[in-house]
N, C-alpha and C. Protein backbone atom coordinates (compact mmCIF):
# COMPACT_ATOMS: atom_id res chain seq x y z
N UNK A 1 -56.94 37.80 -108.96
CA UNK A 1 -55.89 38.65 -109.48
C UNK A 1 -54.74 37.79 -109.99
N UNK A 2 -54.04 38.34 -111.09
CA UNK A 2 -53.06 37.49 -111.46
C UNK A 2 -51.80 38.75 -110.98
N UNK A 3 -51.18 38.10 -110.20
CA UNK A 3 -49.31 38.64 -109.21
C UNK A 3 -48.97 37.93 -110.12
N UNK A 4 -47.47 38.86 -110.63
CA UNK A 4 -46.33 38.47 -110.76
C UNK A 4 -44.87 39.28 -110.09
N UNK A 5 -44.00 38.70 -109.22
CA UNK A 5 -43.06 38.75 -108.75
C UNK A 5 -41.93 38.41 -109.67
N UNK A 6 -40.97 39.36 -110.34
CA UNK A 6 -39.63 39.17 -110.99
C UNK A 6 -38.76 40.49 -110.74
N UNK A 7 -37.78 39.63 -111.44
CA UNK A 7 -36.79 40.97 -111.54
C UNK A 7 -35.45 39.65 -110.45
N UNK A 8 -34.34 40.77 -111.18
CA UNK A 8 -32.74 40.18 -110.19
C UNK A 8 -32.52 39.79 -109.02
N UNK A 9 -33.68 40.86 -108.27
CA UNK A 9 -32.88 40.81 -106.84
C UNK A 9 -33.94 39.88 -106.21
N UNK A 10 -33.46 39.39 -104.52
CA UNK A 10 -33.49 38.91 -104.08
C UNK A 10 -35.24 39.16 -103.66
N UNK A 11 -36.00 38.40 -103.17
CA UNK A 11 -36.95 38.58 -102.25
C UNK A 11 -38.62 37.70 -103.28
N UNK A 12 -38.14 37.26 -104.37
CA UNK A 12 -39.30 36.95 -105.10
C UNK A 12 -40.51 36.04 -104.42
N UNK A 13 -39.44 34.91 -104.36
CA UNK A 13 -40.23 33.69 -103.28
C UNK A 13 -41.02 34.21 -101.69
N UNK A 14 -39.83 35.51 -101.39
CA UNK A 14 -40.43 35.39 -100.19
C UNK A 14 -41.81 36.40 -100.01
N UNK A 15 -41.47 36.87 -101.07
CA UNK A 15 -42.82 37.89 -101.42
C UNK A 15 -44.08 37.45 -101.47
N UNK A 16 -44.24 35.81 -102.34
CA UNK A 16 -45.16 35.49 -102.60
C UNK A 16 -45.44 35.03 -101.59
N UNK A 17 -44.43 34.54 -100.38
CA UNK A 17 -44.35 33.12 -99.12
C UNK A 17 -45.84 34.36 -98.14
N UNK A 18 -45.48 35.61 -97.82
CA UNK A 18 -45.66 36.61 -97.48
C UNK A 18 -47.11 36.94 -97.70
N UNK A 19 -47.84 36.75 -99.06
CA UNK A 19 -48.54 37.19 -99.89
C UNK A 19 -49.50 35.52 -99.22
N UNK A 20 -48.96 34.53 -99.35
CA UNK A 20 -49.79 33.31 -98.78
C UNK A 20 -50.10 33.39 -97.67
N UNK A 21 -49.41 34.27 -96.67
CA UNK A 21 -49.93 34.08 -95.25
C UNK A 21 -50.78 35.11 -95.17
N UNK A 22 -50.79 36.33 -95.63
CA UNK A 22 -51.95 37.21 -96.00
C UNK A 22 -53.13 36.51 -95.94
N UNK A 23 -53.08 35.98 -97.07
CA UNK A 23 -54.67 35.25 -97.96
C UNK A 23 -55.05 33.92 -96.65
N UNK A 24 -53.90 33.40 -96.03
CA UNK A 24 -54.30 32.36 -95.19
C UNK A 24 -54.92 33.23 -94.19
N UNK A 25 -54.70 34.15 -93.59
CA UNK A 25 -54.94 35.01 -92.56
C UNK A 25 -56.46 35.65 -92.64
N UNK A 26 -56.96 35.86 -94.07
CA UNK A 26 -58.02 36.31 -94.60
C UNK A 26 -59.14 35.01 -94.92
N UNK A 27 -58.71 33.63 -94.33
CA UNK A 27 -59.56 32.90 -94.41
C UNK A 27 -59.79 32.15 -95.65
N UNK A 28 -57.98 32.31 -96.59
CA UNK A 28 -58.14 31.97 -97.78
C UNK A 28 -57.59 30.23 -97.81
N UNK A 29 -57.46 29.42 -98.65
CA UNK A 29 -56.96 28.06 -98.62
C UNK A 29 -55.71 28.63 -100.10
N UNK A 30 -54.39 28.38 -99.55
CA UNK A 30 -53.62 28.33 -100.42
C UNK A 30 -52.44 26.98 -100.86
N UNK A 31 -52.08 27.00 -102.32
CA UNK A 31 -51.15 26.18 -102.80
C UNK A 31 -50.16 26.74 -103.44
N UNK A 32 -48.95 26.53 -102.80
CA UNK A 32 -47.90 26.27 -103.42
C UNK A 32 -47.50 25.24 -104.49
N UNK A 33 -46.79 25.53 -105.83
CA UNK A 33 -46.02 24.56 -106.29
C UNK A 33 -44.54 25.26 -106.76
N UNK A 34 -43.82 24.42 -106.24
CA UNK A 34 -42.32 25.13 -106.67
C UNK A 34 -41.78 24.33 -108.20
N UNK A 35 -41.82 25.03 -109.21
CA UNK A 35 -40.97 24.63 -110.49
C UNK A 35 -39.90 24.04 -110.42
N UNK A 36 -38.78 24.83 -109.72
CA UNK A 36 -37.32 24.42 -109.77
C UNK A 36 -36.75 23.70 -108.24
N UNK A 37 -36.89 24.18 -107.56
CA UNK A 37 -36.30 23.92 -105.94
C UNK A 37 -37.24 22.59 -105.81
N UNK A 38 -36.11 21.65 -105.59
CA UNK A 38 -36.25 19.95 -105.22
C UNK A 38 -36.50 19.59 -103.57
N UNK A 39 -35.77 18.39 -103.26
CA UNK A 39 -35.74 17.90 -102.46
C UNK A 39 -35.01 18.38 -101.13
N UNK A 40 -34.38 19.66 -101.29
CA UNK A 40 -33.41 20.46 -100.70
C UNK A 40 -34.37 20.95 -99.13
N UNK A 41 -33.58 21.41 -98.36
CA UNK A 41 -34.80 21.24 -96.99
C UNK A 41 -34.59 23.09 -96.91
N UNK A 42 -35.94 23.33 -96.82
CA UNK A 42 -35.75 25.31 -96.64
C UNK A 42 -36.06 25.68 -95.30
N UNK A 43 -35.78 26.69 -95.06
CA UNK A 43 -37.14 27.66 -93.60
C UNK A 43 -38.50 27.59 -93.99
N UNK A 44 -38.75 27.88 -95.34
CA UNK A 44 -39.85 28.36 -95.46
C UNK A 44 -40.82 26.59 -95.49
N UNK A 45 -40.30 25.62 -95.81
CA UNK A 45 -41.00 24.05 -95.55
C UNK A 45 -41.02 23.84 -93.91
N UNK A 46 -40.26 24.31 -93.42
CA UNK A 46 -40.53 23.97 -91.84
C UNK A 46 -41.47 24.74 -91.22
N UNK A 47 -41.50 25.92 -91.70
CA UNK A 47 -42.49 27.27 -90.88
C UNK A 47 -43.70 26.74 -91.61
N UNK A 48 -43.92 25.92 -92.91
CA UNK A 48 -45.29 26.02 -93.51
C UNK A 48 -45.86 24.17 -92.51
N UNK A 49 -44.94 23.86 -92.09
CA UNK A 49 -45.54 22.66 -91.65
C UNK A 49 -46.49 22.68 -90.58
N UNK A 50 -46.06 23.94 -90.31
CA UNK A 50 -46.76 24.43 -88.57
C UNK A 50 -48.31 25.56 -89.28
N UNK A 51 -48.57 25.24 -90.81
CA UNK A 51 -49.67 25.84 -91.07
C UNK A 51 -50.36 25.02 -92.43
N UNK A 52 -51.85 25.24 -92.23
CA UNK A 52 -52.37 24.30 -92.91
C UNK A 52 -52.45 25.27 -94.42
N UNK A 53 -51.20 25.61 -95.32
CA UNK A 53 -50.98 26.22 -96.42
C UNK A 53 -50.06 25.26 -96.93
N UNK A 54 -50.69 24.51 -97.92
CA UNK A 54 -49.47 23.25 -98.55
C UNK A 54 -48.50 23.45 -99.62
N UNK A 55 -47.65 23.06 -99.52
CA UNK A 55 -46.12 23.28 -100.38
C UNK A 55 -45.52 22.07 -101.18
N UNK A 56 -45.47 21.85 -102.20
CA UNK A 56 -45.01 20.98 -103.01
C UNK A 56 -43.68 21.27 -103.90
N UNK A 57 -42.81 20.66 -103.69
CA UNK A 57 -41.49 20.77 -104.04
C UNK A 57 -41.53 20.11 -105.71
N UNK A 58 -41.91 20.15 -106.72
CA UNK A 58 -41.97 19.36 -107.95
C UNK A 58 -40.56 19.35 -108.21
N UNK A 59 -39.91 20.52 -108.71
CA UNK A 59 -38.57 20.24 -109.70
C UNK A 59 -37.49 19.57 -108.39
N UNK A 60 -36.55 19.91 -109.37
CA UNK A 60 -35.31 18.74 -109.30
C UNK A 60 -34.16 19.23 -108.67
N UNK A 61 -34.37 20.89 -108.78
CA UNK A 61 -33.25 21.57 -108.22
C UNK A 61 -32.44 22.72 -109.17
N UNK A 62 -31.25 22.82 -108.73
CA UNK A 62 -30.55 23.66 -109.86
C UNK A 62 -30.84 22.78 -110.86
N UNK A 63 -30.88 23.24 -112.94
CA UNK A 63 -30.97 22.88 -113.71
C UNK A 63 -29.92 22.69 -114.89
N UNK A 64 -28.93 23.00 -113.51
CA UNK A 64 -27.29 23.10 -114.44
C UNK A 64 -26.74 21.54 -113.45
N UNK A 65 -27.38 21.02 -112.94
CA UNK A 65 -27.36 19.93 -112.19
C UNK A 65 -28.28 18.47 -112.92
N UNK A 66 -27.66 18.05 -113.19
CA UNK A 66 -28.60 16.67 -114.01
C UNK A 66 -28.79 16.79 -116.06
N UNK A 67 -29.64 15.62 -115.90
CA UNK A 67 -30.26 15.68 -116.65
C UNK A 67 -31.03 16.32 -117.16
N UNK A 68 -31.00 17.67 -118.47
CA UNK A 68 -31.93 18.97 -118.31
C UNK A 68 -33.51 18.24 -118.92
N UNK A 69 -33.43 16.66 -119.58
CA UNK A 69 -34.82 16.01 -120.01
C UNK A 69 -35.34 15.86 -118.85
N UNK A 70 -35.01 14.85 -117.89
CA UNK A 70 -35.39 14.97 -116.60
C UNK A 70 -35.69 16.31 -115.92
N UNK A 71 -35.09 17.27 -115.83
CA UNK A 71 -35.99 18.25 -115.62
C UNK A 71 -37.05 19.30 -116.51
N UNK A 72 -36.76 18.73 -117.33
CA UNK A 72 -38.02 19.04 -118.15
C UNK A 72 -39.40 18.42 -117.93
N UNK A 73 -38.99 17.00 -117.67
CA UNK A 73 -40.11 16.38 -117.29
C UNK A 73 -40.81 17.02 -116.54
N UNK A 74 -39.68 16.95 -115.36
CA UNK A 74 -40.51 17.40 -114.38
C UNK A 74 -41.65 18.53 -113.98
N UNK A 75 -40.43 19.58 -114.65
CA UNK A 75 -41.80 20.78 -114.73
C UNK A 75 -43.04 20.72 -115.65
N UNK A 76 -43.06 19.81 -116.58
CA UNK A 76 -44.26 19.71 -117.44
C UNK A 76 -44.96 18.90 -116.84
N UNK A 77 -44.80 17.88 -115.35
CA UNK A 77 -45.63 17.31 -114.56
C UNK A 77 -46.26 18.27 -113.50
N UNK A 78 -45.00 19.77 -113.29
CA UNK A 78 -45.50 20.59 -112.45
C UNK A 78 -46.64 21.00 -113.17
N UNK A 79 -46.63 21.55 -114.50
CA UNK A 79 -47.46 22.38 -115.33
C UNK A 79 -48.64 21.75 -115.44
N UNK A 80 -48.65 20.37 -115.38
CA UNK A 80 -49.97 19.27 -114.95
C UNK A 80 -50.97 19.63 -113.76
N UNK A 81 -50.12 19.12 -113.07
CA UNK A 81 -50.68 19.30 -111.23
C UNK A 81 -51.01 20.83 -111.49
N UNK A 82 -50.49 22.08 -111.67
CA UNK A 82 -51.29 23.57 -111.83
C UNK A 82 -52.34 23.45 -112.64
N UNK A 83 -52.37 22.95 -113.80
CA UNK A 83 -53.51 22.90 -114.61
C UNK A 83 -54.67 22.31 -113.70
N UNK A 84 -54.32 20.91 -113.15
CA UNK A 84 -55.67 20.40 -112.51
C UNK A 84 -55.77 21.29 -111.50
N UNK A 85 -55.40 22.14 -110.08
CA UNK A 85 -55.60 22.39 -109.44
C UNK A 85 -56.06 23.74 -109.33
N UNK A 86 -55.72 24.63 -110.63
CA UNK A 86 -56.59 25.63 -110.51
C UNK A 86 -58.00 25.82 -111.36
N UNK A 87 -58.51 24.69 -111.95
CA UNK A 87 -60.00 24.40 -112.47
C UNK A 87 -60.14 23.75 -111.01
N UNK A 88 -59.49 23.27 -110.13
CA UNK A 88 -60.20 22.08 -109.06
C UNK A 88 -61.39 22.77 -108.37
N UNK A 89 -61.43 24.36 -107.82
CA UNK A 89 -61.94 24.64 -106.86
C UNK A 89 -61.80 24.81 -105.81
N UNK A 90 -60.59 24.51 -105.39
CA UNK A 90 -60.45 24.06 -104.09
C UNK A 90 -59.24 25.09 -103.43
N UNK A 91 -59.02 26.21 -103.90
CA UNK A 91 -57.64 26.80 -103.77
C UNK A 91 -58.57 28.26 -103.85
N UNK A 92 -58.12 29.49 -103.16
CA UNK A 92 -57.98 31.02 -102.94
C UNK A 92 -56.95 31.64 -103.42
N UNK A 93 -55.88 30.70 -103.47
CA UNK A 93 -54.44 31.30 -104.01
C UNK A 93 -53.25 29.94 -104.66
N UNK A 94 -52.81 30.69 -105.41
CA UNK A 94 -52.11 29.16 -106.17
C UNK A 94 -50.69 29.92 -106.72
N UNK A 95 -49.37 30.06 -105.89
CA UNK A 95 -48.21 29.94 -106.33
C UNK A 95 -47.43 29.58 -107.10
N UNK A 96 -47.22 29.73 -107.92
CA UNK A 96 -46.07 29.18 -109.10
C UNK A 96 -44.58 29.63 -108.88
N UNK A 97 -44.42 29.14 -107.73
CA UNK A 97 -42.89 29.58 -107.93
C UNK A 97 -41.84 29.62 -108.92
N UNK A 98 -41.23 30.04 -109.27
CA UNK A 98 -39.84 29.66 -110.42
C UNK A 98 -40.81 29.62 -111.76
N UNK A 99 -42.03 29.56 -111.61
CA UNK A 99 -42.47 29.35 -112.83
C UNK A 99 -41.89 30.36 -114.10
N UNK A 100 -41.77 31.35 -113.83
CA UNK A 100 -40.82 32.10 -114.99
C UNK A 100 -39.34 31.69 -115.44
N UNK A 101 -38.51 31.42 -114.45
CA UNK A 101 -37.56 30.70 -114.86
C UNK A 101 -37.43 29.33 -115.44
N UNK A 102 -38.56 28.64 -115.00
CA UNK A 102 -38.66 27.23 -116.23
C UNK A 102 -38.82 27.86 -117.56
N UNK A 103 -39.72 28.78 -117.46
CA UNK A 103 -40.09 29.50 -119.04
C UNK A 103 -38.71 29.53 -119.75
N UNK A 104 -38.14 30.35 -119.00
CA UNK A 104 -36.95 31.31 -120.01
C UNK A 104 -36.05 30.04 -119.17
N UNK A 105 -35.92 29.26 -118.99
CA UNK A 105 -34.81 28.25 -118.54
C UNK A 105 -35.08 27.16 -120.11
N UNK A 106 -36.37 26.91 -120.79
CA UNK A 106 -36.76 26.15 -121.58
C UNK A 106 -37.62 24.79 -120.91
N UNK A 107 -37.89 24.24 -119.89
CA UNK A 107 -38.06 23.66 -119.38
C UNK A 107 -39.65 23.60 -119.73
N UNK A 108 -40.44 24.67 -119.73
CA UNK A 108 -42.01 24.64 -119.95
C UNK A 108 -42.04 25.93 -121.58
N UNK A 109 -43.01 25.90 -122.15
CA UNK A 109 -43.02 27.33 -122.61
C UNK A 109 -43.82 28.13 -122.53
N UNK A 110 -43.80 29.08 -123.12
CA UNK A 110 -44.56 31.01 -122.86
C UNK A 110 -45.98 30.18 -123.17
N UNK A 111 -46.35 29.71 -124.22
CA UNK A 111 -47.98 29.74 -124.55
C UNK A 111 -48.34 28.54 -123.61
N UNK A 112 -47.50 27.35 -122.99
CA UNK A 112 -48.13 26.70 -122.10
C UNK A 112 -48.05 27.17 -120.32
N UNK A 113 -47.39 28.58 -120.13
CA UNK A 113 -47.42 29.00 -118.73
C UNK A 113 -49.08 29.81 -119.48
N UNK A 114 -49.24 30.91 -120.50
CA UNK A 114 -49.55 31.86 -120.63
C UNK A 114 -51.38 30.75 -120.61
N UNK A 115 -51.80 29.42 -120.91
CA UNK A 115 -52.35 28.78 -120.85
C UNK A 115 -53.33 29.32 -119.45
N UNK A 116 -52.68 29.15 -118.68
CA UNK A 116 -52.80 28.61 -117.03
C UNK A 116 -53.59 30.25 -117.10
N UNK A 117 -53.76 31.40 -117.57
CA UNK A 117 -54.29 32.55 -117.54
C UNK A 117 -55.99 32.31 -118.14
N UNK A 118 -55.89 31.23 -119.42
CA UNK A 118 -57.07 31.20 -119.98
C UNK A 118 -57.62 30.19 -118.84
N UNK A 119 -57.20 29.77 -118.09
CA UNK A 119 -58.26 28.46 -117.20
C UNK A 119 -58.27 28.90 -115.59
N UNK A 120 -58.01 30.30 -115.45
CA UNK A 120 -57.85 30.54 -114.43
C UNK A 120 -59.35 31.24 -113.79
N UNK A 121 -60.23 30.38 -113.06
CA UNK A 121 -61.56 31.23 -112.43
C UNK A 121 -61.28 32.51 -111.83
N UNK A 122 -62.13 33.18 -112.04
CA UNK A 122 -61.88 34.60 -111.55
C UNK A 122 -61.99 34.83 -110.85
N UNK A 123 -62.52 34.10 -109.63
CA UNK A 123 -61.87 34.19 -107.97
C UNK A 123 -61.16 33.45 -107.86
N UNK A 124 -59.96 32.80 -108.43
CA UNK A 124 -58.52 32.21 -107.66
C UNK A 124 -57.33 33.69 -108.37
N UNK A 125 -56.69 33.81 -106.81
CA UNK A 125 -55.69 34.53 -107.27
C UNK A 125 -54.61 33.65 -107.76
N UNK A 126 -53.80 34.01 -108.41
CA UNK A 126 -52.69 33.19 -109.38
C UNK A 126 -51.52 34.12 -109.03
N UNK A 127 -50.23 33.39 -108.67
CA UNK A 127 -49.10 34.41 -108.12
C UNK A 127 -47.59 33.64 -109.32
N UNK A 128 -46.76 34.67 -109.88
CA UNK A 128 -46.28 33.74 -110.59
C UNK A 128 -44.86 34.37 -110.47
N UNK A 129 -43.84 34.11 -109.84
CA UNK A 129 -42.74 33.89 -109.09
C UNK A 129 -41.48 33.94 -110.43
N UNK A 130 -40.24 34.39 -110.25
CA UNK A 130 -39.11 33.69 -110.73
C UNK A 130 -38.46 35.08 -111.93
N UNK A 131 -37.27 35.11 -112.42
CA UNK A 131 -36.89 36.37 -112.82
C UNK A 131 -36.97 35.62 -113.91
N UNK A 132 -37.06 37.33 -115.07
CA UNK A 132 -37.18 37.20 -116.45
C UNK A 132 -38.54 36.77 -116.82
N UNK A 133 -39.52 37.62 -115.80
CA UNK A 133 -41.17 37.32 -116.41
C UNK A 133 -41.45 38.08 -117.86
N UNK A 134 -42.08 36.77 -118.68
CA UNK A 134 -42.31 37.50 -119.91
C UNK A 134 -43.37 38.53 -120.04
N UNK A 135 -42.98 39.22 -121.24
CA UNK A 135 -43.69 40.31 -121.78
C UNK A 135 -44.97 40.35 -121.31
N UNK A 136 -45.57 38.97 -122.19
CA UNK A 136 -46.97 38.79 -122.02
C UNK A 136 -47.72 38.61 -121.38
N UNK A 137 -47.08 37.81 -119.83
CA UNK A 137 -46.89 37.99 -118.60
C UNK A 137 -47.50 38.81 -118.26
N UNK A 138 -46.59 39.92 -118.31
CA UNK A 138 -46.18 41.25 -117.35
C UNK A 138 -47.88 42.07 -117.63
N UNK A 139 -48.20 41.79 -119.17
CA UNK A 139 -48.88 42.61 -119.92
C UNK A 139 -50.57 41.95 -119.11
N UNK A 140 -50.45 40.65 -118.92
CA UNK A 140 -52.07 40.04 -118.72
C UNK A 140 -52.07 40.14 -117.10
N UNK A 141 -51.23 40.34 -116.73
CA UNK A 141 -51.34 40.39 -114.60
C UNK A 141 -51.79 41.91 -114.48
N UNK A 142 -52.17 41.80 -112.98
CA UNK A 142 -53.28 42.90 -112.82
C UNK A 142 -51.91 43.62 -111.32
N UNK A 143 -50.86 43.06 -110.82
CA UNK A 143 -50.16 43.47 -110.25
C UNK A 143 -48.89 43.15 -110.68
N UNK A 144 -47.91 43.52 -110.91
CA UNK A 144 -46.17 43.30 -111.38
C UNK A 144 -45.32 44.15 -110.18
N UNK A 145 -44.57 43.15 -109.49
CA UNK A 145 -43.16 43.83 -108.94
C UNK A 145 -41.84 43.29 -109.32
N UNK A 146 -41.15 43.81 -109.67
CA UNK A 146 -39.77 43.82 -110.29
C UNK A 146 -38.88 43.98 -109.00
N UNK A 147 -38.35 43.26 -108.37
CA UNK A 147 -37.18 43.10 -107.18
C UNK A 147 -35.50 43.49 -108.04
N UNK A 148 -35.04 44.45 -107.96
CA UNK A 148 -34.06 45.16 -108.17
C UNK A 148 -33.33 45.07 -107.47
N UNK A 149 -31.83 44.07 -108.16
CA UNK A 149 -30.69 43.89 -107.51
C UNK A 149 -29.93 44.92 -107.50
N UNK A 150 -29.12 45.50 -106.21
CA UNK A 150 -28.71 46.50 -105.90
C UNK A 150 -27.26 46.33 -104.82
N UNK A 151 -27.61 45.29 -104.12
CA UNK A 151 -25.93 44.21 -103.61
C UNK A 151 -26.75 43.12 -103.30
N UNK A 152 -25.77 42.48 -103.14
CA UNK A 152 -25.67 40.95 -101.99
C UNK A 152 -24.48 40.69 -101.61
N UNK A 153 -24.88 39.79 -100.53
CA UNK A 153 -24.03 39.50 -100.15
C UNK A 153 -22.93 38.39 -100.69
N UNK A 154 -23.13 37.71 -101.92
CA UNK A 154 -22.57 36.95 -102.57
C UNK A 154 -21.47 37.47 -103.15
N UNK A 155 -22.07 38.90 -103.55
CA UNK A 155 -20.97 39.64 -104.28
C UNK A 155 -19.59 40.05 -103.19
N UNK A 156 -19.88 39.46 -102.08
CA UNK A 156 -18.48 39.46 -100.81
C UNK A 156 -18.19 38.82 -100.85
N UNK A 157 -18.72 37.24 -101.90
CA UNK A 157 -17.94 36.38 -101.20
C UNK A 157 -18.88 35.49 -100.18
N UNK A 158 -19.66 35.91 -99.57
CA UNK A 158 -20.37 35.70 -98.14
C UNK A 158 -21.37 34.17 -98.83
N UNK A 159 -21.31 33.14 -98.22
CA UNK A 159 -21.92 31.94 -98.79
C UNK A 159 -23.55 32.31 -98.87
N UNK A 160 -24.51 31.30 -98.75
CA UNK A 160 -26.10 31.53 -98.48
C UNK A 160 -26.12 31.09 -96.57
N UNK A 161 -27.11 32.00 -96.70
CA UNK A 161 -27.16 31.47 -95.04
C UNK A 161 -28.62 31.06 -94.89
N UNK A 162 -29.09 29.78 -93.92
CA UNK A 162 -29.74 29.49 -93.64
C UNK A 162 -30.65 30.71 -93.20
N UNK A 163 -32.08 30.77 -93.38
CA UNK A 163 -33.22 31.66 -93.19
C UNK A 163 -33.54 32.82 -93.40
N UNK A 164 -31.76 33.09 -94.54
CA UNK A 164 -32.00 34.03 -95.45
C UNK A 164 -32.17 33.90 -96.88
N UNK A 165 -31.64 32.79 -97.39
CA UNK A 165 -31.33 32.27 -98.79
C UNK A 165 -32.86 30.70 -98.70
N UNK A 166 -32.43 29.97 -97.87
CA UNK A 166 -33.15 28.93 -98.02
C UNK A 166 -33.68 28.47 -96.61
């Protein structure tokens, strides 16, 4: 199945985080790769250490932070490592976090995410994360949820809090 998770509000990542322990639970082997979120330390890297579902941090971080070539790179090394790993065989489920926001960030583009659909075996599920999923996207996935911002707590003022934000 090809998932896609978008839309404003909050819960995208954790939907998919959610959606991996499912498939692990069902006896599946899953991969994470995160587009944007770097070297930064989360909940969700500590809780996955304590399970054999692997997580790879590729990008660089915020993209209003650095060099935006350097992070370009980077995600077109992410867009690498996805390419080999979902011809590999070796995966039940394969995460693309943020991958929509590199799209519409400029970082990767529409016909080289929309790629990863033509090489995708038809038993790996493909999950594809991050707001502002494109059209074409929306149009070739066999499930779409749209997370609808409605408050946060930012809008108080209220900082990110550990094991809710990251």
């Amino acid at each position: 199945m090809i998932i896609v998770y978008t839309g404003d509000g909050k819960g995208k990542t954790t939907a998919a985080l959610g959606l991996a322990l499912r498939c692990f639970g069902g006896g599946g082997k899953v991969l994470i790769l995160q587009f944007i979120k770097g070297s930064q330390n989360s909940g969700e890297l500590e809780a996955l250490k304590l399970l054999p579902i692997e997580i790879r941090q590729c990008g660089l971080g915020f993209t209003n932070q650095g060099d935006f070539s350097t992070h370009k790179a980077a995600a077109l090394e992410t867009l690498k490592i996805a390419q080999d790993e979902i011809i590999s065989g070796k995966w039940t489920m394969i995460i693309l976090d943020e991958i929509n926001y590199a799209v519409k960030g400029g970082l990767i583009s529409e016909s080289e995410m929309l790629n990863l659909l033509e090489i995708c075996p038809p038993d790996l599920h493909l999950v594809f994360t991050g707001r502002a999923a494109s059209e074409k996207l929306i149009e070739a996935a066999d499930l779409v949820t749209e997370m609808k911002l409605i408050k946060h707590p930012y809008q108080r003022g209220i900082p990110a809090q550990r094991g809710i934000e990251f």
